[in-house]
PDB file of N, CA and C in Angstrom:
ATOM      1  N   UNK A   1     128.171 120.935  83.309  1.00  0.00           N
ATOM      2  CA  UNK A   1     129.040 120.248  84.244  1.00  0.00           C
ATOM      3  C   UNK A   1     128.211 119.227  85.019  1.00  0.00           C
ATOM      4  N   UNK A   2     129.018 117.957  84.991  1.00  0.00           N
ATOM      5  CA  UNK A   2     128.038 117.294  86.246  1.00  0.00           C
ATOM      6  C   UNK A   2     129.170 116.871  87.204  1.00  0.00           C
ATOM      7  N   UNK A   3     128.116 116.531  88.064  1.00  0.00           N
ATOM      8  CA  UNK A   3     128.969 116.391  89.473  1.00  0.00           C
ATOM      9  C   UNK A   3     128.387 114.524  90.297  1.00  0.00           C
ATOM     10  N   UNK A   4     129.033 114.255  91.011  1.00  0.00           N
ATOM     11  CA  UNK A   4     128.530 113.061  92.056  1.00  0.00           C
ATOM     12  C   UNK A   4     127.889 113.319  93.161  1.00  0.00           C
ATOM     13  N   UNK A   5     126.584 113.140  93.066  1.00  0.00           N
ATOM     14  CA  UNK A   5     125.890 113.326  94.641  1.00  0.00           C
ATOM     15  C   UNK A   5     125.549 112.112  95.381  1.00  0.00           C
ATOM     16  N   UNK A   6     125.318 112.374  96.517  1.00  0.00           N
ATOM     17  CA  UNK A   6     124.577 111.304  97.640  1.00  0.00           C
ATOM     18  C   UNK A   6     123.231 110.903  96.911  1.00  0.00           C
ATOM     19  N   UNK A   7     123.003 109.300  96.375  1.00  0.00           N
ATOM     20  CA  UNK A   7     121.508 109.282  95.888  1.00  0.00           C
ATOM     21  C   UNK A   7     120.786 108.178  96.601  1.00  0.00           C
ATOM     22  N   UNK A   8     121.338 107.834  97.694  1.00  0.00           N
ATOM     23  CA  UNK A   8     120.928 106.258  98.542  1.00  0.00           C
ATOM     24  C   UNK A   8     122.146 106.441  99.799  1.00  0.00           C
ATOM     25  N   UNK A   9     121.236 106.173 100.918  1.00  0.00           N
ATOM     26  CA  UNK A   9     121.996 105.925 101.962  1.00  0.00           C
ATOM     27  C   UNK A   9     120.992 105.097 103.099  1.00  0.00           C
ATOM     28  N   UNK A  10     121.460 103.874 103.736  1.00  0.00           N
ATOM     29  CA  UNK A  10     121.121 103.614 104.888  1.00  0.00           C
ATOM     30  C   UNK A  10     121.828 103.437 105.639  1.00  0.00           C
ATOM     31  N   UNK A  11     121.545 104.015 106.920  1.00  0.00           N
ATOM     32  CA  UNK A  11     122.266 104.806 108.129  1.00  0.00           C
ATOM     33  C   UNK A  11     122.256 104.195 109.042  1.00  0.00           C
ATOM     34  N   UNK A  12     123.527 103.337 109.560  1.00  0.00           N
ATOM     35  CA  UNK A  12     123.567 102.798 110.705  1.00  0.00           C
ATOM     36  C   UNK A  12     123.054 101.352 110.808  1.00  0.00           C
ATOM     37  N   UNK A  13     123.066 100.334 109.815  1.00  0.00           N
ATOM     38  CA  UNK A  13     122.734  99.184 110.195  1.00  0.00           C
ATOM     39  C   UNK A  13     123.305  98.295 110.463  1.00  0.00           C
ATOM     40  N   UNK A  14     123.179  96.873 110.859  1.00  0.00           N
ATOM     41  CA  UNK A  14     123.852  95.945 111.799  1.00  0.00           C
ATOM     42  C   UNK A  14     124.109  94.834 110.939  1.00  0.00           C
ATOM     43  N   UNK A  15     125.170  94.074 110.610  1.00  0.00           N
ATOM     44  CA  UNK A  15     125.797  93.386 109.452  1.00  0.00           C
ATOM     45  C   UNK A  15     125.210  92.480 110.539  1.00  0.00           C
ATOM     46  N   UNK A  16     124.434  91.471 109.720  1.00  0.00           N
ATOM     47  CA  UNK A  16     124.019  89.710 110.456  1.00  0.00           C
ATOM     48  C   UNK A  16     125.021  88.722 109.470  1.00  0.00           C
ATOM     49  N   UNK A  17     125.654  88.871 108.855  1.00  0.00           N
ATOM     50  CA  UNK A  17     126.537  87.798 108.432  1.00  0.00           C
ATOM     51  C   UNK A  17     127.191  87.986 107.412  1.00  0.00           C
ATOM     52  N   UNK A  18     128.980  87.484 107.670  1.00  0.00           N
ATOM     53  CA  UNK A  18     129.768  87.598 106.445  1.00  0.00           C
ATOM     54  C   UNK A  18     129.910  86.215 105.869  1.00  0.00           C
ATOM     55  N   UNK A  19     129.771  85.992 104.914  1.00  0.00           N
ATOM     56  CA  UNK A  19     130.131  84.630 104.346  1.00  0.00           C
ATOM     57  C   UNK A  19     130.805  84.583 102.844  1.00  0.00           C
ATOM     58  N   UNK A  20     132.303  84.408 103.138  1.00  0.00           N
ATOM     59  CA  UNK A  20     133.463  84.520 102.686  1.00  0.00           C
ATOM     60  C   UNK A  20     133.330  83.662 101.172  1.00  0.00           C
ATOM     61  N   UNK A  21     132.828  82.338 101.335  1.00  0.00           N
ATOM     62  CA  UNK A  21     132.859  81.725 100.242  1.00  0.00           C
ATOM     63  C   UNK A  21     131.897  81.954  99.186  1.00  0.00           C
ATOM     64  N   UNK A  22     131.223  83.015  99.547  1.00  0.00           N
ATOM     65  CA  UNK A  22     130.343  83.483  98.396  1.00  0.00           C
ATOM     66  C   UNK A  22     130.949  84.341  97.444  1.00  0.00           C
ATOM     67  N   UNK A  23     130.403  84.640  96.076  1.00  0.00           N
ATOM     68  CA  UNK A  23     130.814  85.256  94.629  1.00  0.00           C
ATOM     69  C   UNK A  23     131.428  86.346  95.092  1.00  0.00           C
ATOM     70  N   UNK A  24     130.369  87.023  95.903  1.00  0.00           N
ATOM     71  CA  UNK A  24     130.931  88.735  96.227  1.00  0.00           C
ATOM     72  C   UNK A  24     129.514  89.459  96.377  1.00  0.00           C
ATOM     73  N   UNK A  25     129.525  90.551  96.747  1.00  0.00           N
ATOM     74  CA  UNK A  25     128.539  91.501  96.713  1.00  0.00           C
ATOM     75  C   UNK A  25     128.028  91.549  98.452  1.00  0.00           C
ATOM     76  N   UNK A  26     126.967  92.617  98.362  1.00  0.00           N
ATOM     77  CA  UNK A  26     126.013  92.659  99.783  1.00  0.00           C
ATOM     78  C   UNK A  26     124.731  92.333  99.601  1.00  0.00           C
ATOM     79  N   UNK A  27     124.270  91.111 100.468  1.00  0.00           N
ATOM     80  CA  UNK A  27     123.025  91.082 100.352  1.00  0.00           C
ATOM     81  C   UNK A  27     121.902  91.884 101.469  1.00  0.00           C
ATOM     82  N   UNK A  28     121.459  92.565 101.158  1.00  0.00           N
ATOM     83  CA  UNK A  28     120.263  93.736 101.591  1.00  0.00           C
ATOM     84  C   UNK A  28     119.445  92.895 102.042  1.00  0.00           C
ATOM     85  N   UNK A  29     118.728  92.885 102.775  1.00  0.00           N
ATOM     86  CA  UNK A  29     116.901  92.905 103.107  1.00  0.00           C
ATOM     87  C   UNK A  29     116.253  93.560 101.885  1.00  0.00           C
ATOM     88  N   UNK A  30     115.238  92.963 100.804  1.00  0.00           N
ATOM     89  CA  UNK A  30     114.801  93.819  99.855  1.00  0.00           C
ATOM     90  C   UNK A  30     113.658  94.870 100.544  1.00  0.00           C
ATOM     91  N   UNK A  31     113.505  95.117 101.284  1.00  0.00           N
ATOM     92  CA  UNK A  31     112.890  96.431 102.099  1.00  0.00           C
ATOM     93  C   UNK A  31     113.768  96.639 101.828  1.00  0.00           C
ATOM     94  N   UNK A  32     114.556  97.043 102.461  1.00  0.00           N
ATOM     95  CA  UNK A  32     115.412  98.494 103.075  1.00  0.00           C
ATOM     96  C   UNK A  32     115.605  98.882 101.280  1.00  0.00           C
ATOM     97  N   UNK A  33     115.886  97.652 100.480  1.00  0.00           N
ATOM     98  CA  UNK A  33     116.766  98.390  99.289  1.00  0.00           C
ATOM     99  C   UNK A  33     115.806  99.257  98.165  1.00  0.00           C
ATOM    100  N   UNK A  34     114.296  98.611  98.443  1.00  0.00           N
ATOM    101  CA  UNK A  34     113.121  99.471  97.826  1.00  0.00           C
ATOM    102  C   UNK A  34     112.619 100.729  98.809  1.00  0.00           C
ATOM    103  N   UNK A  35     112.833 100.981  99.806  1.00  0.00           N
ATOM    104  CA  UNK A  35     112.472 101.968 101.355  1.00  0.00           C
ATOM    105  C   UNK A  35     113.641 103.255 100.682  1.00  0.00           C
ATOM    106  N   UNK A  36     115.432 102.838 100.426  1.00  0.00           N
ATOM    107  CA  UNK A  36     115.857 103.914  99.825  1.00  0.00           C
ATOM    108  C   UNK A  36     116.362 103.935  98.241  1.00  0.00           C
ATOM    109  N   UNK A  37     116.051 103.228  97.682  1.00  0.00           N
ATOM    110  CA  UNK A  37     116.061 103.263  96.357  1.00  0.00           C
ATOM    111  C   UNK A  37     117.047 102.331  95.838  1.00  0.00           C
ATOM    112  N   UNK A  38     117.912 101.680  96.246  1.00  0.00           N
ATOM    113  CA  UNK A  38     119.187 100.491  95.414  1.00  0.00           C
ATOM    114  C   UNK A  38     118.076  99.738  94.899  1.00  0.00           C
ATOM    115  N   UNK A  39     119.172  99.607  93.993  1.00  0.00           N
ATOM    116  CA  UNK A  39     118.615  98.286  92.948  1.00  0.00           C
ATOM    117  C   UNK A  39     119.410  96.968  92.892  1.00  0.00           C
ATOM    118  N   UNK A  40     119.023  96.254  92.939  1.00  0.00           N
ATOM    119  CA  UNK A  40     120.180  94.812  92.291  1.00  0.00           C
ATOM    120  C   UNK A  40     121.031  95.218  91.369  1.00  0.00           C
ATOM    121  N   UNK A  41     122.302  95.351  91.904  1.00  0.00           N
ATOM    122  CA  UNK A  41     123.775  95.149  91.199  1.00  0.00           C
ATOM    123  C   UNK A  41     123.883  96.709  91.024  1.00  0.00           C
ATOM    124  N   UNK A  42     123.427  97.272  91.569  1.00  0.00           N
ATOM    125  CA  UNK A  42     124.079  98.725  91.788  1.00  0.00           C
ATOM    126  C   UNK A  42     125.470  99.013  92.987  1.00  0.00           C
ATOM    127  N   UNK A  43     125.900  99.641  92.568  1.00  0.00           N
ATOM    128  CA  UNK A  43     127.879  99.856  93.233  1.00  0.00           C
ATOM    129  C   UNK A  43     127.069 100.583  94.148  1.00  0.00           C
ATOM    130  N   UNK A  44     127.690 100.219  95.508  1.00  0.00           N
ATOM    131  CA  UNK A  44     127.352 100.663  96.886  1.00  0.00           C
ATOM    132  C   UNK A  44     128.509 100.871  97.704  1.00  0.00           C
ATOM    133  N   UNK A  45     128.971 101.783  98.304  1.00  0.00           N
ATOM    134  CA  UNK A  45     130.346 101.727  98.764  1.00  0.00           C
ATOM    135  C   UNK A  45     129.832 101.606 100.633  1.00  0.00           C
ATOM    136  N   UNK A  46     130.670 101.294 100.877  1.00  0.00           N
ATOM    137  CA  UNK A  46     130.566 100.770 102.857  1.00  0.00           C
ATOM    138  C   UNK A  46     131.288 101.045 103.961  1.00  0.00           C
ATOM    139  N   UNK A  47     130.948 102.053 104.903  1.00  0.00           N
ATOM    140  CA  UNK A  47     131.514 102.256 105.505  1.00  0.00           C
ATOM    141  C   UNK A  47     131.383 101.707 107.415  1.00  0.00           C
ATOM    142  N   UNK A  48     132.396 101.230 107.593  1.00  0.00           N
ATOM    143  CA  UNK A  48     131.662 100.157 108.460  1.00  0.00           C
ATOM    144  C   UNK A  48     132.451 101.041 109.820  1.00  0.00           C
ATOM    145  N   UNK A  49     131.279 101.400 110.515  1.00  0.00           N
ATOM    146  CA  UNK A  49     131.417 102.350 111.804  1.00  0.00           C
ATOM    147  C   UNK A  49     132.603 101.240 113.283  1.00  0.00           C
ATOM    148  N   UNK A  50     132.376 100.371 113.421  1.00  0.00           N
ATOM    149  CA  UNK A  50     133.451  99.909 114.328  1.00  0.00           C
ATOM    150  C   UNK A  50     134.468  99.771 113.992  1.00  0.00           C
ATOM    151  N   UNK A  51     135.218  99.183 112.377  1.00  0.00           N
ATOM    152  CA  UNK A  51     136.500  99.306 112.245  1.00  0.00           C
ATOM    153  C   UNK A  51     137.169 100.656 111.371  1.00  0.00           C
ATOM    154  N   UNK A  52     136.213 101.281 110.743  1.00  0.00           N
ATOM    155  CA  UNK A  52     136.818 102.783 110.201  1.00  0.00           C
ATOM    156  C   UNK A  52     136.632 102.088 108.601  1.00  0.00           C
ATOM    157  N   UNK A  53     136.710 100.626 108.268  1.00  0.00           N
ATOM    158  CA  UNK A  53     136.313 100.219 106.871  1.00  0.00           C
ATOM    159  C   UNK A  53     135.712 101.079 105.990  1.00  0.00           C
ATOM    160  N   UNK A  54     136.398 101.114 104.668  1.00  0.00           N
ATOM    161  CA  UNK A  54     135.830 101.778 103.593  1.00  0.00           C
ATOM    162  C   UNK A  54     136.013 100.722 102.083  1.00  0.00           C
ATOM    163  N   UNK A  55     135.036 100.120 101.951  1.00  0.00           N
ATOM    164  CA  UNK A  55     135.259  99.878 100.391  1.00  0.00           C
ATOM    165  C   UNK A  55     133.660  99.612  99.428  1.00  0.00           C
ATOM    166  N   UNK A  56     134.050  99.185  98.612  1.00  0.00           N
ATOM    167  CA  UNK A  56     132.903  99.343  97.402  1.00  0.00           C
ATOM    168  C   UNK A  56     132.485  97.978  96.968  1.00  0.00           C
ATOM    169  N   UNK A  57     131.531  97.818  96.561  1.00  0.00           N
ATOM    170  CA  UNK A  57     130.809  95.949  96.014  1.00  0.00           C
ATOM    171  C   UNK A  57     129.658  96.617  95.214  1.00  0.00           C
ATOM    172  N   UNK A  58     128.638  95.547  95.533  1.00  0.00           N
ATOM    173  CA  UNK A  58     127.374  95.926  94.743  1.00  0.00           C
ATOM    174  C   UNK A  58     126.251  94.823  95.117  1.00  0.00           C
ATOM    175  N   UNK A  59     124.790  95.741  95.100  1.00  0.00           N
ATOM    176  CA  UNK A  59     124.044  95.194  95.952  1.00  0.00           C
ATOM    177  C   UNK A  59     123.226  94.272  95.541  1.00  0.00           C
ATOM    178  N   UNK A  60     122.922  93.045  96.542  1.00  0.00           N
ATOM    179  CA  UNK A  60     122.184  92.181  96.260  1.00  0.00           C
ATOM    180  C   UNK A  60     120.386  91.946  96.820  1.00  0.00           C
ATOM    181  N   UNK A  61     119.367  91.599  96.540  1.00  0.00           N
ATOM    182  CA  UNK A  61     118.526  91.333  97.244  1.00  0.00           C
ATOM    183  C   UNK A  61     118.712  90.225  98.537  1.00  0.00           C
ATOM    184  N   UNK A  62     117.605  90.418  99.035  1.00  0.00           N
ATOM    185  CA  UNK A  62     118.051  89.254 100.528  1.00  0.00           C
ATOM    186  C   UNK A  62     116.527  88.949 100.459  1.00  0.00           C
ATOM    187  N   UNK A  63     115.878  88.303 101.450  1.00  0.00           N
ATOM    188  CA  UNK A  63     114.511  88.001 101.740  1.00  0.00           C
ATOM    189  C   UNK A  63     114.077  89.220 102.129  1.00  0.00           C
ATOM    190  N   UNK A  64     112.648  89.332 102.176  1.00  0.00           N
ATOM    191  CA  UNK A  64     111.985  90.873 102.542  1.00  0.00           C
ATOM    192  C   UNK A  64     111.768  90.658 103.886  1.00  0.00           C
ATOM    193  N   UNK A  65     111.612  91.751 105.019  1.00  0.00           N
ATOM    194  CA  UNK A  65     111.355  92.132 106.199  1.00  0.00           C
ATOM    195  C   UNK A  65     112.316  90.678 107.089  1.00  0.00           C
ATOM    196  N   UNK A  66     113.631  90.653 106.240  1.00  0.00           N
ATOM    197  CA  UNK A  66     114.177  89.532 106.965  1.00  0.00           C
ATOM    198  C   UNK A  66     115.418  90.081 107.563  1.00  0.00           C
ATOM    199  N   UNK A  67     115.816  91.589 107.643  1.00  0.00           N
ATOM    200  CA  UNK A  67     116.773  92.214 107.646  1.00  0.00           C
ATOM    201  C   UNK A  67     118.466  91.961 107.866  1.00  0.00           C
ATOM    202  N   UNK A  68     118.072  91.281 107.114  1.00  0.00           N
ATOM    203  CA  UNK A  68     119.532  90.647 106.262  1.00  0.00           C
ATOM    204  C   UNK A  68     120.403  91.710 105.683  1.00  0.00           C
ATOM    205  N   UNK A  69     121.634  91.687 106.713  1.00  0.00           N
ATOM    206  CA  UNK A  69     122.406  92.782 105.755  1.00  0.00           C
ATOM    207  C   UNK A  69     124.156  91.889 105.883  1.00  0.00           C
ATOM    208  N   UNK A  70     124.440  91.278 104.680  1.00  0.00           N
ATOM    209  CA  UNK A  70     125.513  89.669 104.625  1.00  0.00           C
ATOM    210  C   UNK A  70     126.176  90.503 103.833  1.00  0.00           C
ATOM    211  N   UNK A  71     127.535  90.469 103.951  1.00  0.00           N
ATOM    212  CA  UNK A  71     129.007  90.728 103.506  1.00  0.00           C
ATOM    213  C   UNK A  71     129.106  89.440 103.096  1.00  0.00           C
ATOM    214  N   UNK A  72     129.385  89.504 101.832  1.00  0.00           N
ATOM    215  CA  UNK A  72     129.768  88.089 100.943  1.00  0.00           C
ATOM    216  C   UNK A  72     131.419  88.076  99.989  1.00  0.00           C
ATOM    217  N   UNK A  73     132.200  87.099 100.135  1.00  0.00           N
ATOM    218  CA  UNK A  73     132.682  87.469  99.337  1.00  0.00           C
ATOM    219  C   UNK A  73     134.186  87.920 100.124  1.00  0.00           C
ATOM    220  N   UNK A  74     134.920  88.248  99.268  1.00  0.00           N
ATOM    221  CA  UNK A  74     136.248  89.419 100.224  1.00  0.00           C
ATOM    222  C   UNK A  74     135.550  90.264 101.237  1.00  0.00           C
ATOM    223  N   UNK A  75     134.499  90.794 101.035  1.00  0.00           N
ATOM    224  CA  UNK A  75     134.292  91.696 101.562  1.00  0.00           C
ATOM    225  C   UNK A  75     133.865  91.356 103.293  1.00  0.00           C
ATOM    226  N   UNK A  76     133.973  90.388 103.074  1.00  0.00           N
ATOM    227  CA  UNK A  76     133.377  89.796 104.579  1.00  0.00           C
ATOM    228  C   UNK A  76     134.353  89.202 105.539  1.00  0.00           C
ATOM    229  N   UNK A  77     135.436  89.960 105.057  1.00  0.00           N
ATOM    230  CA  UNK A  77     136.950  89.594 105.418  1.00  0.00           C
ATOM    231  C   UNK A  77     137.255  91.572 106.185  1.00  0.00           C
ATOM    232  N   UNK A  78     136.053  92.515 105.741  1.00  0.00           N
ATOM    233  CA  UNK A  78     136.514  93.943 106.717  1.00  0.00           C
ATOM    234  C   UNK A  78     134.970  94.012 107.414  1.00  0.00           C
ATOM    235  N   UNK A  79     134.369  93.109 107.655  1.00  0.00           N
ATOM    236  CA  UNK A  79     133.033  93.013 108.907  1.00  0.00           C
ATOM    237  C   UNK A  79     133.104  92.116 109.618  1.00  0.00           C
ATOM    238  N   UNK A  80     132.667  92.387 110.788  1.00  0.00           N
ATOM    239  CA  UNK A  80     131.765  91.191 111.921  1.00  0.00           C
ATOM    240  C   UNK A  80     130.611  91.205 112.040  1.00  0.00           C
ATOM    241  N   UNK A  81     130.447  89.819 112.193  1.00  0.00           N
ATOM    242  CA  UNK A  81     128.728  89.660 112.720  1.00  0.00           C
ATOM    243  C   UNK A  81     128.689  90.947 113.543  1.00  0.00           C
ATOM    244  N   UNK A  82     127.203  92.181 113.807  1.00  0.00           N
ATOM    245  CA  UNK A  82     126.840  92.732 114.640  1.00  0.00           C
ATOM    246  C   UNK A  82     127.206  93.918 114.686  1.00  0.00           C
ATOM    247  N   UNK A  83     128.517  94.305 113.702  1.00  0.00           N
ATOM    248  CA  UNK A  83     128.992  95.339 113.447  1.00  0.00           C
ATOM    249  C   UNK A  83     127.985  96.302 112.950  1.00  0.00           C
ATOM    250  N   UNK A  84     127.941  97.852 112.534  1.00  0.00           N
ATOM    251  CA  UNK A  84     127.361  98.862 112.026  1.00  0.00           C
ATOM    252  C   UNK A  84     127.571  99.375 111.100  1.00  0.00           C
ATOM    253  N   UNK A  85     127.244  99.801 109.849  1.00  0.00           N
ATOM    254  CA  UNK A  85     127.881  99.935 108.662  1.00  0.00           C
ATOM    255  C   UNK A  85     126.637 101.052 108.234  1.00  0.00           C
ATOM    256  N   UNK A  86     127.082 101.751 107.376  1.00  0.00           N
ATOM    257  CA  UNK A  86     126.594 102.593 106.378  1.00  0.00           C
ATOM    258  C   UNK A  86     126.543 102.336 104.878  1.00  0.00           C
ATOM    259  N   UNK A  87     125.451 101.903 104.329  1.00  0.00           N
ATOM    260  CA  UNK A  87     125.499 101.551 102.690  1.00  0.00           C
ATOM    261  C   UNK A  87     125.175 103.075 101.960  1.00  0.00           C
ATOM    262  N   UNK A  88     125.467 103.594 101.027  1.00  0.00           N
ATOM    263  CA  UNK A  88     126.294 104.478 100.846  1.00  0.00           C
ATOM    264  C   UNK A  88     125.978 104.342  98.838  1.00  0.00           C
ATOM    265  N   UNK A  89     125.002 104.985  97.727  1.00  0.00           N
ATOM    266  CA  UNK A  89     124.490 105.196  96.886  1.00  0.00           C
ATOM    267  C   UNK A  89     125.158 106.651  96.256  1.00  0.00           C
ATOM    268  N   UNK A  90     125.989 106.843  94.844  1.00  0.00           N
ATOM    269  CA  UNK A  90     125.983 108.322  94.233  1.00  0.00           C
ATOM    270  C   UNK A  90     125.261 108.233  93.035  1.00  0.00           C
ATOM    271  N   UNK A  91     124.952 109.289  92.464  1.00  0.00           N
ATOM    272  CA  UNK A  91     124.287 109.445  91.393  1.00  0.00           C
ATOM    273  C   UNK A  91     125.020 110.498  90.371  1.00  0.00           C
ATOM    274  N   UNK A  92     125.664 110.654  89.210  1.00  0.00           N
ATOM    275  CA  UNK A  92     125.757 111.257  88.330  1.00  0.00           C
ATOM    276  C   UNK A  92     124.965 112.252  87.945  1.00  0.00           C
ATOM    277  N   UNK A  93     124.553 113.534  87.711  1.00  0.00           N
ATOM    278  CA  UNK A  93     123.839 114.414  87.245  1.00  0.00           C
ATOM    279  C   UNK A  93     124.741 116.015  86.831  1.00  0.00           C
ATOM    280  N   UNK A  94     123.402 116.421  86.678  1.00  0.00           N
ATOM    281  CA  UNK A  94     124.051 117.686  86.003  1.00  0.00           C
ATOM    282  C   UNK A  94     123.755 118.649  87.351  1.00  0.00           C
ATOM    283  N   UNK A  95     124.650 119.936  87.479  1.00  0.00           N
ATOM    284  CA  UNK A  95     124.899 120.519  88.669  1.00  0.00           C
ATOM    285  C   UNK A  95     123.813 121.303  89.021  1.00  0.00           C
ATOM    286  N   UNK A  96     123.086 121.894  87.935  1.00  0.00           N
ATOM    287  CA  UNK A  96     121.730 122.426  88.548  1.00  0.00           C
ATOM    288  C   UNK A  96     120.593 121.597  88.959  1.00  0.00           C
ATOM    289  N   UNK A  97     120.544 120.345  88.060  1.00  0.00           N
ATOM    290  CA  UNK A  97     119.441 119.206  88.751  1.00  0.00           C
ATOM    291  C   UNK A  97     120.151 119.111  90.104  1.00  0.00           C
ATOM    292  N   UNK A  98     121.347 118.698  90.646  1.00  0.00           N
ATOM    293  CA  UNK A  98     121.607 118.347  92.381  1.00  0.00           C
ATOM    294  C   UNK A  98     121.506 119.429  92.694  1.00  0.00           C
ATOM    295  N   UNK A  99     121.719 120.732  92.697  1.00  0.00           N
ATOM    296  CA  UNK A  99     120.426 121.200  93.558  1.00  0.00           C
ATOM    297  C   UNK A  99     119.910 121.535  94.245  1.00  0.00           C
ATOM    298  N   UNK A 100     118.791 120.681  93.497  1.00  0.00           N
ATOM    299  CA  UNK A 100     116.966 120.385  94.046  1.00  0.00           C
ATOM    300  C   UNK A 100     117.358 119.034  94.011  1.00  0.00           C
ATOM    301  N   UNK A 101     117.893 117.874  94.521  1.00  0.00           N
ATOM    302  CA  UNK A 101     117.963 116.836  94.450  1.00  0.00           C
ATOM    303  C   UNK A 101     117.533 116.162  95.913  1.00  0.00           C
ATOM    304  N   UNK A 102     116.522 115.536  96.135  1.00  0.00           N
ATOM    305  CA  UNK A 102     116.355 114.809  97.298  1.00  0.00           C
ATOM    306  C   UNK A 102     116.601 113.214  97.588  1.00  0.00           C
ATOM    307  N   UNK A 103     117.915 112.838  97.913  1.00  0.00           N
ATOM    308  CA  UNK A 103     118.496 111.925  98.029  1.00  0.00           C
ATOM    309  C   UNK A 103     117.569 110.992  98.928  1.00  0.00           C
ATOM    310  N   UNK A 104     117.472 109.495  98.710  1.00  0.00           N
ATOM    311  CA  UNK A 104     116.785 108.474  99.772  1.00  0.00           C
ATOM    312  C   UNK A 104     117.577 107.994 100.849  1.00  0.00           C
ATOM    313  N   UNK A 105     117.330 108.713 102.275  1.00  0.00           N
ATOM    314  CA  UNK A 105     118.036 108.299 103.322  1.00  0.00           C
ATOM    315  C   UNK A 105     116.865 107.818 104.056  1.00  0.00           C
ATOM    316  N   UNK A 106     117.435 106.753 104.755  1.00  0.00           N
ATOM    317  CA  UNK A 106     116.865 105.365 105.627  1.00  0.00           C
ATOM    318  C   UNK A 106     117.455 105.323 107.234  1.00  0.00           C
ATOM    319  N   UNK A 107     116.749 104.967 108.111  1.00  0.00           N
ATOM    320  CA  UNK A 107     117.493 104.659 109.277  1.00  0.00           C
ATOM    321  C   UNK A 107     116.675 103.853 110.264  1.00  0.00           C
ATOM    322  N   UNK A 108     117.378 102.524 109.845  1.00  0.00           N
ATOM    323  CA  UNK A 108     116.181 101.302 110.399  1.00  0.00           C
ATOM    324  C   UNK A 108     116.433 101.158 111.561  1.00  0.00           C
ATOM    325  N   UNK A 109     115.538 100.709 112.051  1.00  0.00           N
ATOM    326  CA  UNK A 109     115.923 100.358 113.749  1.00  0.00           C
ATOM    327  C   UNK A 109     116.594  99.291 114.114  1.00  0.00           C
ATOM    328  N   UNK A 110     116.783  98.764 115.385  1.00  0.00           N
ATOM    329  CA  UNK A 110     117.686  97.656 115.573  1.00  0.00           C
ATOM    330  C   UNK A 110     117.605  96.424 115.153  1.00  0.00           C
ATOM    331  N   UNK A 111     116.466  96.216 114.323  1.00  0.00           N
ATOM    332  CA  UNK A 111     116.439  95.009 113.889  1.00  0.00           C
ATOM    333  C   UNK A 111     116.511  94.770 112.166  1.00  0.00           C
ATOM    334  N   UNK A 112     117.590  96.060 111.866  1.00  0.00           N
ATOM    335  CA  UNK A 112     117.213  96.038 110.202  1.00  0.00           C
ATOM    336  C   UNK A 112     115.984  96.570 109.567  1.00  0.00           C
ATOM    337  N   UNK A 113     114.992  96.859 110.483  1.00  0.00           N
ATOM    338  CA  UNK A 113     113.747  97.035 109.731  1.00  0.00           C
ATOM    339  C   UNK A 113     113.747  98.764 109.593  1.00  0.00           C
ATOM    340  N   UNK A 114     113.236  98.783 108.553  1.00  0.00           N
ATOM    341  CA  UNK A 114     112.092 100.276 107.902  1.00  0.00           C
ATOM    342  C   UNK A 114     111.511 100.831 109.067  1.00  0.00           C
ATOM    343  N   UNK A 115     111.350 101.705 109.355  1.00  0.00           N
ATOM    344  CA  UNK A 115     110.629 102.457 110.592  1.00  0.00           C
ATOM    345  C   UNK A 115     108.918 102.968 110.070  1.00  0.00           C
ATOM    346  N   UNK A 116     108.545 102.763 108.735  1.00  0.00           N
ATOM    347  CA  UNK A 116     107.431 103.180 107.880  1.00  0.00           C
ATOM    348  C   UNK A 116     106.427 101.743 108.174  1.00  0.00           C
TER     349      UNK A 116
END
């Protein structure tokens, strides 16, 4: 049997910009997305703590230690600048590997950044 676990999460960060006329996707700070494990164009679902928002995209790189976290796309039509959001990683496996599974959780400080 396999099941869906938590395999990436960063906790609590601050959206610096939606920009509507872009393709789509989220662009990350590439820290944070190497700090908990996303990759480019991996499905990330979002839950954005001031309006109760829930939906799904997929992640982009941004500049490093530039903590860029941009709603592009539709998606920048359920954020505001400054808002708080949760990016949000599952992983597929089999039920005895999750486990022992130690998921990558992150929780940058106020400026987007890695605390490491």
């Amino acid at each position: 049997m396999q099941i869906e676990v938590l395999k990436s999460k960063i906790h609590r960060v601050k959206v610096t910009g939606a920009d509507l006329n872009y393709i789509g996707s989220i662009t990350i700070d590439i820290a944070l997305m190497e700090a908990s494990n996303i990759i480019e164009g991996e499905k990330v679902s979002i839950v954005n703590i001031n309006n109760g928002e829930r939906f799904e995209t997929y992640a982009i790189p941004g500049p490093r230690n530039s903590g860029e976290i941009t709603l592009n796309g539709p998606a920048a039509r359920r954020v505001q600048k400054d808002d708080i959001i949760i990016v949000i990683t599952y992983a597929l496996m089999d039920f005895e590997e999750a486990k022992t599974f130690s998921p990558w959780i992150i929780f940058p400080n106020e400026e987007n950044n890695t605390l490491t």
